[in-house]
C-alpha atoms as a PDB file:
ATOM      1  CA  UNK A   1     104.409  34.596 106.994  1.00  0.00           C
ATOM      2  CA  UNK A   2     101.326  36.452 108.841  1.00  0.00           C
ATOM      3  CA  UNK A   3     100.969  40.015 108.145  1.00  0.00           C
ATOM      4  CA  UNK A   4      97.879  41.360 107.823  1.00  0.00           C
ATOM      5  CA  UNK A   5      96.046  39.464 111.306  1.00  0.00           C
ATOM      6  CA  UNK A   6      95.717  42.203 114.418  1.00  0.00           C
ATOM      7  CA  UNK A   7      99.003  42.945 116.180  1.00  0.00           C
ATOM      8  CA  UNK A   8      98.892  41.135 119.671  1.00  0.00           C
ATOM      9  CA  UNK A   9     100.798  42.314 122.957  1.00  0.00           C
ATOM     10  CA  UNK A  10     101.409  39.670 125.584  1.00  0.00           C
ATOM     11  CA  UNK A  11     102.356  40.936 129.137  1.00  0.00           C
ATOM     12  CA  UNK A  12     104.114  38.941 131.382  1.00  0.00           C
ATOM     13  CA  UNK A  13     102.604  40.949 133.875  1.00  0.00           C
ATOM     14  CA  UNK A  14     103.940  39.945 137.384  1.00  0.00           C
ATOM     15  CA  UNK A  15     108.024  39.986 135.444  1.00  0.00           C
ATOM     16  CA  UNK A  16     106.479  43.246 135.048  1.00  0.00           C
ATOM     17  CA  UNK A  17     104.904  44.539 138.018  1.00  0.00           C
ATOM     18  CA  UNK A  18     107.797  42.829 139.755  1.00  0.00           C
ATOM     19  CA  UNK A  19     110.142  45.338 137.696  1.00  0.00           C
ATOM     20  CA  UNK A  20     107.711  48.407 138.769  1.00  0.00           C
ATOM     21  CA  UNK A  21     108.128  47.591 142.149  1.00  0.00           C
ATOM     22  CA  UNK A  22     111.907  47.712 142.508  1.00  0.00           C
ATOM     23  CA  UNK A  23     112.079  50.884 139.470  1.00  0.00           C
ATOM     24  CA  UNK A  24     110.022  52.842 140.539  1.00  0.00           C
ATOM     25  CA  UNK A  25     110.618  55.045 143.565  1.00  0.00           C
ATOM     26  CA  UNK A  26     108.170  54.392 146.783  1.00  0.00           C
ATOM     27  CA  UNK A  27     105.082  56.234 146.952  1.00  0.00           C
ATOM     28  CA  UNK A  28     101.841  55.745 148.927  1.00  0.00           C
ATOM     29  CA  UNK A  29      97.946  56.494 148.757  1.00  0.00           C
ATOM     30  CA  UNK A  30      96.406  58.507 151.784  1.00  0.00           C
ATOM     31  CA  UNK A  31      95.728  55.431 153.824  1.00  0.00           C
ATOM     32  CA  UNK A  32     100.085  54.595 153.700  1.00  0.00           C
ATOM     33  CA  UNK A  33      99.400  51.540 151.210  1.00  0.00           C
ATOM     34  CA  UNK A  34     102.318  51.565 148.885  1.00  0.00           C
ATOM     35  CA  UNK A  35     101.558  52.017 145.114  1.00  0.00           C
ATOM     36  CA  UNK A  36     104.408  52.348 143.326  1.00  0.00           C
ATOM     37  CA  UNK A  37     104.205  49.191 141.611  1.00  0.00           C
ATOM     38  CA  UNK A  38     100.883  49.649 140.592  1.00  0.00           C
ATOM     39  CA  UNK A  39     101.719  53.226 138.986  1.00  0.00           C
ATOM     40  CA  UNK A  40     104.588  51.895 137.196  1.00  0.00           C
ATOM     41  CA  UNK A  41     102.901  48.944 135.840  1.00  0.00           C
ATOM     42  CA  UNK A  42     100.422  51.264 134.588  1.00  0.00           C
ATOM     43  CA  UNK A  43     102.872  53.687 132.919  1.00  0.00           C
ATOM     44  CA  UNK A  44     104.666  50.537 131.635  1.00  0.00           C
ATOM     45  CA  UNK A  45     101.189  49.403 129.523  1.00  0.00           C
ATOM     46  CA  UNK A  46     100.962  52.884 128.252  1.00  0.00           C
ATOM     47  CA  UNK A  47     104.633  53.768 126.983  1.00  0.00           C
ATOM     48  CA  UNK A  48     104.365  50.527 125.030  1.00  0.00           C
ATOM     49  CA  UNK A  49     100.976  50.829 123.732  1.00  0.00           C
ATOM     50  CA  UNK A  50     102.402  54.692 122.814  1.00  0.00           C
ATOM     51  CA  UNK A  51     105.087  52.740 120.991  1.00  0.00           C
ATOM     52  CA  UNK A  52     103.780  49.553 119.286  1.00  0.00           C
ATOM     53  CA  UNK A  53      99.702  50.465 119.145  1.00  0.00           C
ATOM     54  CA  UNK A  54      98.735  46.864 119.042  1.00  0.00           C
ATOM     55  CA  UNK A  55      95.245  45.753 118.818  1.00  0.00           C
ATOM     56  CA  UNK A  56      95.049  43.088 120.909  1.00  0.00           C
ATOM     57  CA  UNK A  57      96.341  43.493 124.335  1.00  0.00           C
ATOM     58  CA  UNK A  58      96.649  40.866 126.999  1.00  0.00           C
ATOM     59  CA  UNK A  59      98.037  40.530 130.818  1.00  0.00           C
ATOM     60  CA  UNK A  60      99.071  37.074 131.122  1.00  0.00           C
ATOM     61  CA  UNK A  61      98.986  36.023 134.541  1.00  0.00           C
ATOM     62  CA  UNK A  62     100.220  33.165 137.130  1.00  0.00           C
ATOM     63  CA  UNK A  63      97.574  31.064 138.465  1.00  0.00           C
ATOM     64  CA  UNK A  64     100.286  28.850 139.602  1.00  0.00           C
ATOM     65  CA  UNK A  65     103.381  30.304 139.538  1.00  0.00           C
ATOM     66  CA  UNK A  66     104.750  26.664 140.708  1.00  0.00           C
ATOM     67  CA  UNK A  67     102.811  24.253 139.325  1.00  0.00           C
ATOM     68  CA  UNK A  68     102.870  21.236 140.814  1.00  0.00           C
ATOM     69  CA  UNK A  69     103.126  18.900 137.811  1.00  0.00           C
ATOM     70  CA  UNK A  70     106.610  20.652 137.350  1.00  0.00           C
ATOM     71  CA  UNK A  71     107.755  20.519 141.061  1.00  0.00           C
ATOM     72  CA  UNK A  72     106.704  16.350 140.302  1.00  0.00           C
ATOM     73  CA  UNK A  73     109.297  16.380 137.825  1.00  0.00           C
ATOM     74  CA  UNK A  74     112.426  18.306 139.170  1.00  0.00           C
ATOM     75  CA  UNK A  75     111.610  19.128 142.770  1.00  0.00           C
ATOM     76  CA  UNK A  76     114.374  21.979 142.805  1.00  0.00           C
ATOM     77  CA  UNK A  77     112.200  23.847 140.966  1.00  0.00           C
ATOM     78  CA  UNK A  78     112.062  27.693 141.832  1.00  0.00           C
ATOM     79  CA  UNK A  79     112.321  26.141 145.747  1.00  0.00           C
ATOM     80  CA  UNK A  80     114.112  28.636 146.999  1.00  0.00           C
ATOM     81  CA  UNK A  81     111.853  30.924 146.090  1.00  0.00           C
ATOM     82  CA  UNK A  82     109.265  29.237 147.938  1.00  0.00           C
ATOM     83  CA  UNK A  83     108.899  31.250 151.475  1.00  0.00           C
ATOM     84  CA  UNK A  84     106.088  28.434 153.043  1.00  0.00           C
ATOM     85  CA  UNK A  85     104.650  25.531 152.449  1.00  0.00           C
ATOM     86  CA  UNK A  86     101.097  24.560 153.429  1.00  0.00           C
ATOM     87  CA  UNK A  87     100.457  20.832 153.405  1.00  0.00           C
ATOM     88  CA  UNK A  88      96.928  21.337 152.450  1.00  0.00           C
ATOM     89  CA  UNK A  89      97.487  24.119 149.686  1.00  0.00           C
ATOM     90  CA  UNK A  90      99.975  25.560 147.313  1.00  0.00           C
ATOM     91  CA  UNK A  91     103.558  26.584 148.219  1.00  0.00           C
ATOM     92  CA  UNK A  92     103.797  30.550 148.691  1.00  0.00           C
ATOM     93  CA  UNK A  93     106.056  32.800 146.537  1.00  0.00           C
ATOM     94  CA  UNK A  94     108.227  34.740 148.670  1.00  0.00           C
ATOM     95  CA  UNK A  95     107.022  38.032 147.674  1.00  0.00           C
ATOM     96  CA  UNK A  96     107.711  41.891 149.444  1.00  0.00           C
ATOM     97  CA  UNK A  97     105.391  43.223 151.327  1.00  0.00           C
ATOM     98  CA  UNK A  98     104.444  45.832 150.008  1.00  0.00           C
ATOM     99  CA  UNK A  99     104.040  44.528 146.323  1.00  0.00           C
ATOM    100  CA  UNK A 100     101.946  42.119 147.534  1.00  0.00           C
ATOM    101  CA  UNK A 101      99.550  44.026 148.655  1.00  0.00           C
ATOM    102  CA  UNK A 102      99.644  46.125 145.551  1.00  0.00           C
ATOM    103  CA  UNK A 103      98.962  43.054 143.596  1.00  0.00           C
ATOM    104  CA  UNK A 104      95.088  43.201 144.040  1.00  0.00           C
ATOM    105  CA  UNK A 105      95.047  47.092 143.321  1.00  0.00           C
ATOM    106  CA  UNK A 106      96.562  45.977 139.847  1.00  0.00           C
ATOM    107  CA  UNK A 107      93.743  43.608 139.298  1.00  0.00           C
ATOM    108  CA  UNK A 108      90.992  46.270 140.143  1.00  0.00           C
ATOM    109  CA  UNK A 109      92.448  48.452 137.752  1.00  0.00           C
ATOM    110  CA  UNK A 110      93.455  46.339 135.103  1.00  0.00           C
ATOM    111  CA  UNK A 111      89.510  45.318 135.606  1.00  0.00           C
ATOM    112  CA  UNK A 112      88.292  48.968 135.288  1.00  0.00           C
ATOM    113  CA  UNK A 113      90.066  49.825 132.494  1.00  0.00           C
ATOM    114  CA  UNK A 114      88.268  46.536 130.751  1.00  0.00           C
ATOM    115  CA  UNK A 115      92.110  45.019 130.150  1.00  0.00           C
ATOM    116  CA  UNK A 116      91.894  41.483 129.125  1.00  0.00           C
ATOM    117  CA  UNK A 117      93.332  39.502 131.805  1.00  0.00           C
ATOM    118  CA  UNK A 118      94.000  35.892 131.263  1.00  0.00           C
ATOM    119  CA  UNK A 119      95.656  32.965 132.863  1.00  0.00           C
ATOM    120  CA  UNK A 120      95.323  28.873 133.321  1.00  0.00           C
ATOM    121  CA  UNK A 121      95.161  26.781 136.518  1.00  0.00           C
ATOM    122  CA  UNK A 122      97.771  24.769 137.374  1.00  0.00           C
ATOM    123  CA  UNK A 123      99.627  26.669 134.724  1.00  0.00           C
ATOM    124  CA  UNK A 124     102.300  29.956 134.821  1.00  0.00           C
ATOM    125  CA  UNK A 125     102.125  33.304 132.838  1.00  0.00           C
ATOM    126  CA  UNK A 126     104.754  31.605 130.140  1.00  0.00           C
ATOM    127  CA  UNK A 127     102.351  28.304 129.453  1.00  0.00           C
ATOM    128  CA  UNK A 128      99.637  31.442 128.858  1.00  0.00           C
ATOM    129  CA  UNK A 129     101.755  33.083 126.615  1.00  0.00           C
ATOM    130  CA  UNK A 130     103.370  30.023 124.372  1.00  0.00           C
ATOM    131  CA  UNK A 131      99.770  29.437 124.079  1.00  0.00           C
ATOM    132  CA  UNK A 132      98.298  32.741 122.973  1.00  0.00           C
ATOM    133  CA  UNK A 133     101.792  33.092 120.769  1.00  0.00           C
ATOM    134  CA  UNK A 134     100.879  29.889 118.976  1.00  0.00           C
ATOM    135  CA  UNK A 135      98.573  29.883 115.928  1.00  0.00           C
ATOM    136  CA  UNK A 136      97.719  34.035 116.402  1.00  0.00           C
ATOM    137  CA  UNK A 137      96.411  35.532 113.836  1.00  0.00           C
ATOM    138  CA  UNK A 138      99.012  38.369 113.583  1.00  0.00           C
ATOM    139  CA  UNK A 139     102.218  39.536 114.744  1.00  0.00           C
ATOM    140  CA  UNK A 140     102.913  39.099 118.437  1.00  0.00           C
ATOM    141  CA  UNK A 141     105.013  40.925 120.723  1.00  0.00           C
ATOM    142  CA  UNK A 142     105.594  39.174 123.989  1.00  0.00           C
ATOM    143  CA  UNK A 143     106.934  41.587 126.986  1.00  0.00           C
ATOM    144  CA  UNK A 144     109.147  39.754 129.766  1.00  0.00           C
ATOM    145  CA  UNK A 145     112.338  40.399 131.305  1.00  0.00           C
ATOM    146  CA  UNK A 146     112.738  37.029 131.669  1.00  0.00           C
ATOM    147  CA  UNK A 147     114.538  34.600 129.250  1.00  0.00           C
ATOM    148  CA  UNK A 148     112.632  32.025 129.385  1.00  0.00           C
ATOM    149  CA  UNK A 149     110.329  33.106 126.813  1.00  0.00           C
ATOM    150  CA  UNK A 150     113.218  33.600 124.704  1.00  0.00           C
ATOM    151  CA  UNK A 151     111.846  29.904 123.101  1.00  0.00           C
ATOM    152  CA  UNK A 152     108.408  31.410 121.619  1.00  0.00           C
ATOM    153  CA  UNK A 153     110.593  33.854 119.150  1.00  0.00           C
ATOM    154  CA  UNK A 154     109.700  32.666 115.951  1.00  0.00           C
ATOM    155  CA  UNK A 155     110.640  34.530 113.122  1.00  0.00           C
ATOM    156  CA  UNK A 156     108.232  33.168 110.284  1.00  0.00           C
ATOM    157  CA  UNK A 157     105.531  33.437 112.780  1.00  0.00           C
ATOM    158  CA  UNK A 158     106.107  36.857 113.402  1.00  0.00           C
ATOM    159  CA  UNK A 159     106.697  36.668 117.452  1.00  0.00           C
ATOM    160  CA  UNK A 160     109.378  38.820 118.793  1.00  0.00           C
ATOM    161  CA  UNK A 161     109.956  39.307 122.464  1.00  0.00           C
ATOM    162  CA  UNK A 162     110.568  42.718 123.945  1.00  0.00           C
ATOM    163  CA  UNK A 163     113.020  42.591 126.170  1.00  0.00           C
ATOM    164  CA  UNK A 164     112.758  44.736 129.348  1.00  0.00           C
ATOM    165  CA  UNK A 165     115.507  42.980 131.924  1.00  0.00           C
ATOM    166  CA  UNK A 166     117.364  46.867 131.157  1.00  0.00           C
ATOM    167  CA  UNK A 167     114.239  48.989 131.406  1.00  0.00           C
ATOM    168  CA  UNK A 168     110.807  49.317 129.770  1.00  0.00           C
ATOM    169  CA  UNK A 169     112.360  52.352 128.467  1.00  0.00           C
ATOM    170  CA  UNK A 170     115.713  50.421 126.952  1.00  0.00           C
ATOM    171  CA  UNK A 171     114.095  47.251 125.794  1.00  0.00           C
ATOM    172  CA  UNK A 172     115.483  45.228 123.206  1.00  0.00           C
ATOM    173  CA  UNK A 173     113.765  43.651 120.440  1.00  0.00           C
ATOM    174  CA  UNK A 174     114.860  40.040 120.513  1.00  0.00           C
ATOM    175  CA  UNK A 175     114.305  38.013 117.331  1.00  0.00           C
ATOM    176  CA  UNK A 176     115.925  34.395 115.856  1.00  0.00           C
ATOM    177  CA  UNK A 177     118.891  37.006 114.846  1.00  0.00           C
ATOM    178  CA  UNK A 178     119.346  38.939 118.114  1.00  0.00           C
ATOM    179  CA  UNK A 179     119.398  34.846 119.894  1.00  0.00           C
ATOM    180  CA  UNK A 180     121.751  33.953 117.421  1.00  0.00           C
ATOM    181  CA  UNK A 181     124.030  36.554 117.949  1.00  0.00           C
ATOM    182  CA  UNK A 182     123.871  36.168 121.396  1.00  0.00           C
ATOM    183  CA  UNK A 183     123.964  32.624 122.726  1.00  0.00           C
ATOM    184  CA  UNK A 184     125.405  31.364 119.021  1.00  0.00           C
ATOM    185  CA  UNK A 185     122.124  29.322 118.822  1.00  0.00           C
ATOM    186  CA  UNK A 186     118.406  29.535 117.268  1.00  0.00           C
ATOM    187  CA  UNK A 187     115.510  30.435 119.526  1.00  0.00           C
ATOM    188  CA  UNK A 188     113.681  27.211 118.899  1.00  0.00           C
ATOM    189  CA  UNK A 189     116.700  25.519 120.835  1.00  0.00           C
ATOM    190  CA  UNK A 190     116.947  28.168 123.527  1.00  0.00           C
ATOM    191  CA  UNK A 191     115.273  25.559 126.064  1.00  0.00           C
ATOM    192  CA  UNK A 192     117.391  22.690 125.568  1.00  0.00           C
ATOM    193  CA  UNK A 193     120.109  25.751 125.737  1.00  0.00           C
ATOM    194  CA  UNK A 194     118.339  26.546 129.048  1.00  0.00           C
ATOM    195  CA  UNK A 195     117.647  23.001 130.241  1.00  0.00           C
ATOM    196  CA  UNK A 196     121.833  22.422 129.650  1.00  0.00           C
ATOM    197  CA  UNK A 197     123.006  25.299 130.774  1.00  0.00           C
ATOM    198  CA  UNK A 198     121.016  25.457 133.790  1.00  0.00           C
ATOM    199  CA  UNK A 199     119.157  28.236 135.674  1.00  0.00           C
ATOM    200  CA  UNK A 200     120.045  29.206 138.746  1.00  0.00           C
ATOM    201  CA  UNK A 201     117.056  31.694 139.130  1.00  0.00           C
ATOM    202  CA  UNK A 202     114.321  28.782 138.266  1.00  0.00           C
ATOM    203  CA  UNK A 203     116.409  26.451 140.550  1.00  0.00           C
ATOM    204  CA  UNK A 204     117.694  23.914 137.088  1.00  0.00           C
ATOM    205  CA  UNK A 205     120.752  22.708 137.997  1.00  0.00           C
ATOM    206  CA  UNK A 206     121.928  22.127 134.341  1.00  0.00           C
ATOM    207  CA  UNK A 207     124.604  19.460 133.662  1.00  0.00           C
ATOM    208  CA  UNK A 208     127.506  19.463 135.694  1.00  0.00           C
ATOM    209  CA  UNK A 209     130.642  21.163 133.654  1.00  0.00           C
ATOM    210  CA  UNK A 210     128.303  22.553 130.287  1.00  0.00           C
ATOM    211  CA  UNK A 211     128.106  26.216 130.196  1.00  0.00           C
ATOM    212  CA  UNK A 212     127.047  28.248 127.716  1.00  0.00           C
ATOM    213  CA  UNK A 213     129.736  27.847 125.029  1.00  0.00           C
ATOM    214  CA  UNK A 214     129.766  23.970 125.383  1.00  0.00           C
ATOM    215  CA  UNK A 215     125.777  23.932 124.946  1.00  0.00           C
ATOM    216  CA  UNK A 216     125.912  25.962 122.387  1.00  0.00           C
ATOM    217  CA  UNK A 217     128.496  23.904 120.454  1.00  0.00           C
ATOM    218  CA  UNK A 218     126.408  20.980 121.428  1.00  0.00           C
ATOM    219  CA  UNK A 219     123.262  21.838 119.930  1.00  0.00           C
ATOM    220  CA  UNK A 220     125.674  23.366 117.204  1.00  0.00           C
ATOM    221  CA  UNK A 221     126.886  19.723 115.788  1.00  0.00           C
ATOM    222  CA  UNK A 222     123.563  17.705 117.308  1.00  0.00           C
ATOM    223  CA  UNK A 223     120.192  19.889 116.860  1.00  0.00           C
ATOM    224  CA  UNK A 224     118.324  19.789 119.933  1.00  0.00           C
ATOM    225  CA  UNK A 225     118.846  17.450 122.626  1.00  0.00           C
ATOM    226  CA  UNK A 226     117.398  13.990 121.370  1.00  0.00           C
ATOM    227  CA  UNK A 227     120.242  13.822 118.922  1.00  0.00           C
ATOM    228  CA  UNK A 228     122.643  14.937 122.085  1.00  0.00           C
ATOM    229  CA  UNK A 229     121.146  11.827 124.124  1.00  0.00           C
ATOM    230  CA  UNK A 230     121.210   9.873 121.044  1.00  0.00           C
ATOM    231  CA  UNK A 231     125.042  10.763 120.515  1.00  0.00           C
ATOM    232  CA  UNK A 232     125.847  10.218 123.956  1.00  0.00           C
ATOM    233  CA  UNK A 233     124.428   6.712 124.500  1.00  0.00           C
ATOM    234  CA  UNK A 234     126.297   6.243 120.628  1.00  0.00           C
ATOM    235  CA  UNK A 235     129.933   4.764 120.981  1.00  0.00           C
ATOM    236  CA  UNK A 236     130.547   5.596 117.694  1.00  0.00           C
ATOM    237  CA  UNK A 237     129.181   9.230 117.079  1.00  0.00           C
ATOM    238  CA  UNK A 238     131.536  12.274 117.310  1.00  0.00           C
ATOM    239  CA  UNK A 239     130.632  13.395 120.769  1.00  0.00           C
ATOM    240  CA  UNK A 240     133.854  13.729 122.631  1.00  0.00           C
ATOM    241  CA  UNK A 241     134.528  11.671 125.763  1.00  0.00           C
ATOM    242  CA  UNK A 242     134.002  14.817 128.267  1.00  0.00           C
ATOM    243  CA  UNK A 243     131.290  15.932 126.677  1.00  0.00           C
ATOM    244  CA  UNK A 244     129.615  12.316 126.833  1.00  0.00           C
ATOM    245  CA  UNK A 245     130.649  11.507 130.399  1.00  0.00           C
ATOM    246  CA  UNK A 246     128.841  14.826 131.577  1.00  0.00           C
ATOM    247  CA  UNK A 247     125.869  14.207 129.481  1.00  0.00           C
ATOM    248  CA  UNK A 248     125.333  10.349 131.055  1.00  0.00           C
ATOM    249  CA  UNK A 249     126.175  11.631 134.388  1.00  0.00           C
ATOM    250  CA  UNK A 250     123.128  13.994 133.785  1.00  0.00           C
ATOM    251  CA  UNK A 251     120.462  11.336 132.335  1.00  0.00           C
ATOM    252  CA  UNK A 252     117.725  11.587 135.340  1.00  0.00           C
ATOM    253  CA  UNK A 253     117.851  15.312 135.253  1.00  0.00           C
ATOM    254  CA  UNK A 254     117.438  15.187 131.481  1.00  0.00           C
ATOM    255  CA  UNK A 255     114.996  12.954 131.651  1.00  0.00           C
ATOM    256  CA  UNK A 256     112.987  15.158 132.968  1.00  0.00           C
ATOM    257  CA  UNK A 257     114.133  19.087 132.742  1.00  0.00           C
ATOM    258  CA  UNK A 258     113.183  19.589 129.291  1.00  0.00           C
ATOM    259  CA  UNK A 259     108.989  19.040 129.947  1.00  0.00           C
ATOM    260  CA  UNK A 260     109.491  21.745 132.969  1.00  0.00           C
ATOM    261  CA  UNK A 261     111.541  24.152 131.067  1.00  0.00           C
ATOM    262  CA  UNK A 262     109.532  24.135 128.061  1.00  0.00           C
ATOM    263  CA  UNK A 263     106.673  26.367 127.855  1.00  0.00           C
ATOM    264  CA  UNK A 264     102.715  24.884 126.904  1.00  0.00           C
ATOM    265  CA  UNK A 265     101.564  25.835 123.895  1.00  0.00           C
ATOM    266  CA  UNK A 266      98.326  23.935 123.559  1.00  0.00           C
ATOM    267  CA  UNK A 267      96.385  24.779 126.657  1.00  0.00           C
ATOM    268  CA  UNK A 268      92.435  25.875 126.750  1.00  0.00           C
ATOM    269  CA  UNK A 269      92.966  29.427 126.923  1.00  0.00           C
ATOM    270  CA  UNK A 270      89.769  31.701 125.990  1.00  0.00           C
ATOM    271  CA  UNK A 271      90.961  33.525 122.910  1.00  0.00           C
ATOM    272  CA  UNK A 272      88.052  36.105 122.728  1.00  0.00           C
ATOM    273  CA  UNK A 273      87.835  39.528 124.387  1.00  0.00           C
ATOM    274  CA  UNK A 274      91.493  40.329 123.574  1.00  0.00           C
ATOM    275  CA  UNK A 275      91.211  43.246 121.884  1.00  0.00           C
ATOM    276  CA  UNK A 276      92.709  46.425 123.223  1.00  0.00           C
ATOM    277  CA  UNK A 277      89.972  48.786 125.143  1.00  0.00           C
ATOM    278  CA  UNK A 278      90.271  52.456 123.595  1.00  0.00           C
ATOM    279  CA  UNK A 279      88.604  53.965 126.310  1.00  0.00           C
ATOM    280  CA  UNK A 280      87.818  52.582 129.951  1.00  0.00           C
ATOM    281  CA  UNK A 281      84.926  49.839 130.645  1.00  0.00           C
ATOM    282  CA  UNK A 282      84.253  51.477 133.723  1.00  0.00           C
ATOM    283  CA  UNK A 283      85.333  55.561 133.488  1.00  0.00           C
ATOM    284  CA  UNK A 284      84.126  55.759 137.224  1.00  0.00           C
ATOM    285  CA  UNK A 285      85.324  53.278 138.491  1.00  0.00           C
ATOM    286  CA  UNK A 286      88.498  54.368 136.858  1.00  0.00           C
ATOM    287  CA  UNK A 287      88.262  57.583 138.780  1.00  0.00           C
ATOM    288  CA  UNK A 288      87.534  55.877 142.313  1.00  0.00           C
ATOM    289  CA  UNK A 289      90.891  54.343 142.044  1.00  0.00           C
ATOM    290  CA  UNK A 290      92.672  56.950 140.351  1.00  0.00           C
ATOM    291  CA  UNK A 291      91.700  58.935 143.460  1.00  0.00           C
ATOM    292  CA  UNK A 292      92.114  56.453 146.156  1.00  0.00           C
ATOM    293  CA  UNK A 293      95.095  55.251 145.606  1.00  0.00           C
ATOM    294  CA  UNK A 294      97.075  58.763 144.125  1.00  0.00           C
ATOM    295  CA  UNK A 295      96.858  56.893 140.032  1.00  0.00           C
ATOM    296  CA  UNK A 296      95.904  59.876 138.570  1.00  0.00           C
ATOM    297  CA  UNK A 297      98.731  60.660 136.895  1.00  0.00           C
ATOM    298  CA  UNK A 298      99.264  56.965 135.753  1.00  0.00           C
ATOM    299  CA  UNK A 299      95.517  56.785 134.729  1.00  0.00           C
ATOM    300  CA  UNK A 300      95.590  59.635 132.442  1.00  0.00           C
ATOM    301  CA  UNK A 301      98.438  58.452 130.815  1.00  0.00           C
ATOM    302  CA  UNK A 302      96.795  55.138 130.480  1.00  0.00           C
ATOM    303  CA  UNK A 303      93.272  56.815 129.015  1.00  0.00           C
ATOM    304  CA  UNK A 304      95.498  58.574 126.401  1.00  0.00           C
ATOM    305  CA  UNK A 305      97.543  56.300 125.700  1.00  0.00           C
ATOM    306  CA  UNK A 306      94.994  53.630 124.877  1.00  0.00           C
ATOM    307  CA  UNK A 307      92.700  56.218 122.728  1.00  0.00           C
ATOM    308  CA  UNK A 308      95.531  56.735 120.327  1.00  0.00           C
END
């Protein structure tokens, strides 16, 4: 088990700034751009460096938050999320006004504070994280409030995720245990849990008929779902003629669902330059924004916070 490496915090910044944006209440700069999402993604970074003090501090980010290689596999993937498509370039995330023009403030601060900032073409803010997760040198604490990352928990590797679907303020602290008592399964089969069960918010149909319970009881008596396909296509195994039916019925979309649902873990991510700033790269820079755009409140939080 790794104890003694520096204590790294993962961001899943846009679940993040997303969650600012509809928390926290609206709020503008002189020139009427909104900036509440910016203010509480800044006061999100500092109650949780206040609270875990880790050494190494990242904001994974989206490149591609729909990458094509996984629209090649299951084309109902995140689709109807998808507000345009441009022949000629990516498909556009249907995003709110007035976070999206917020989004680039984020990045100038995030910037000026010297915050290490990563992502991977062609790749989402979970491939980024599964990556960085894998083979760090310490304990990792991934922050999402999405589930999807519940399939990086690993107990022996130290990596918990901190749960903020309730609140930044009322995380939870999810680890093998907290999966287990939840779904009845372990985290490293949370995305063939995911992959049966479906997603309706990632647009993953799941298999007709399996729910929770049954996929749960699946991966229960089979593992992970190459002994479930192996079962199915086995006249003689112990998987129950519903069960099997609904599993055949379901062999293109398996076929292919569990390489999209599962996160990358091996991808050429710069590993340098993570390590948490204590005070800002760029103090006036800090200052011009802080003013500009009413941060500075938010930015003196953030100072403190990350001088602790």
């Amino acid at each position: 088990m790794t104890t003694s490496g520096p204590r790294l915090m993962l961001l899943d910044s846009a679940s993040m700034y997303f969650r600012a944006f509809f928390g926290v209440p609206e709020i503008t700069d002189d020139d009427g751009l909104p900036v509440n999402a910016v203010r509480g993604f800044m006061d999100f970074i500092s109650r949780l460096v206040e609270q875990y003090d880790p050494d190494e501090l990242v904001c994974c980010w989206d490149n591609d938050w729909r990458p094509q290689w996984r629209v090649d596999l299951l084309p109902s993937y995140k689709a109807h999320r998808v507000v345009s498509e441009v022949a000629s370039g990516p498909d556009v995330e249907e995003v709110p006004d007035p976070l999206e023009v917020q989004v680039p403030v984020i990045l100038e601060v995030l910037d000026a504070f010297g915050l290490c900032v990563r992502g991977a073409d062609g790749y989402e803010a979970d491939d980024v994280i599964g990556t960085l997760a894998t083979g760090a040198r310490g304990p990792v604490d991934v922050v999402t409030g999405d589930r999807d990352l519940f399939q990086v928990v690993d107990d022996d590797a130290e990596v918990r995720v901190l749960y903020i679907a309730r609140g930044v303020g009322n995380h939870e602290r999810v680890d093998n245990a907290w999966v287990r008592g939840k779904y009845g399964i372990d985290a490293a089969q949370y995305a063939d849990f995911a992959t049966l069960r479906g997603d309706a918010s990632d647009g993953l149909p799941g298999v007709a008929g399996v729910g929770e319970k049954t996929a749960a009881t699946l991966l229960g008596r089979f593992g992970d779902m190459a002994g479930i396909l192996a079962a199915a296509g086995d006249p003689d195994s112990e998987l129950g003629p519903g069960p099997r039916g609904k599993i055949k019925a379901a062999a293109d979309y398996l076929a292919v669902a569990p390489q999209v649902v599962a996160v990358a873990r091996d991808l050429d991510v710069d590993r340098t330059g993570l390590e948490r700033p204590v005070t800002p790269r760029d103090p006036e820079r800090v200052a011009e924004l802080a003013e500009k755009h009413n941060l500075e409140g938010p930015a003196t939080r953030l100072v403190e916070a990350l001088m602790r």
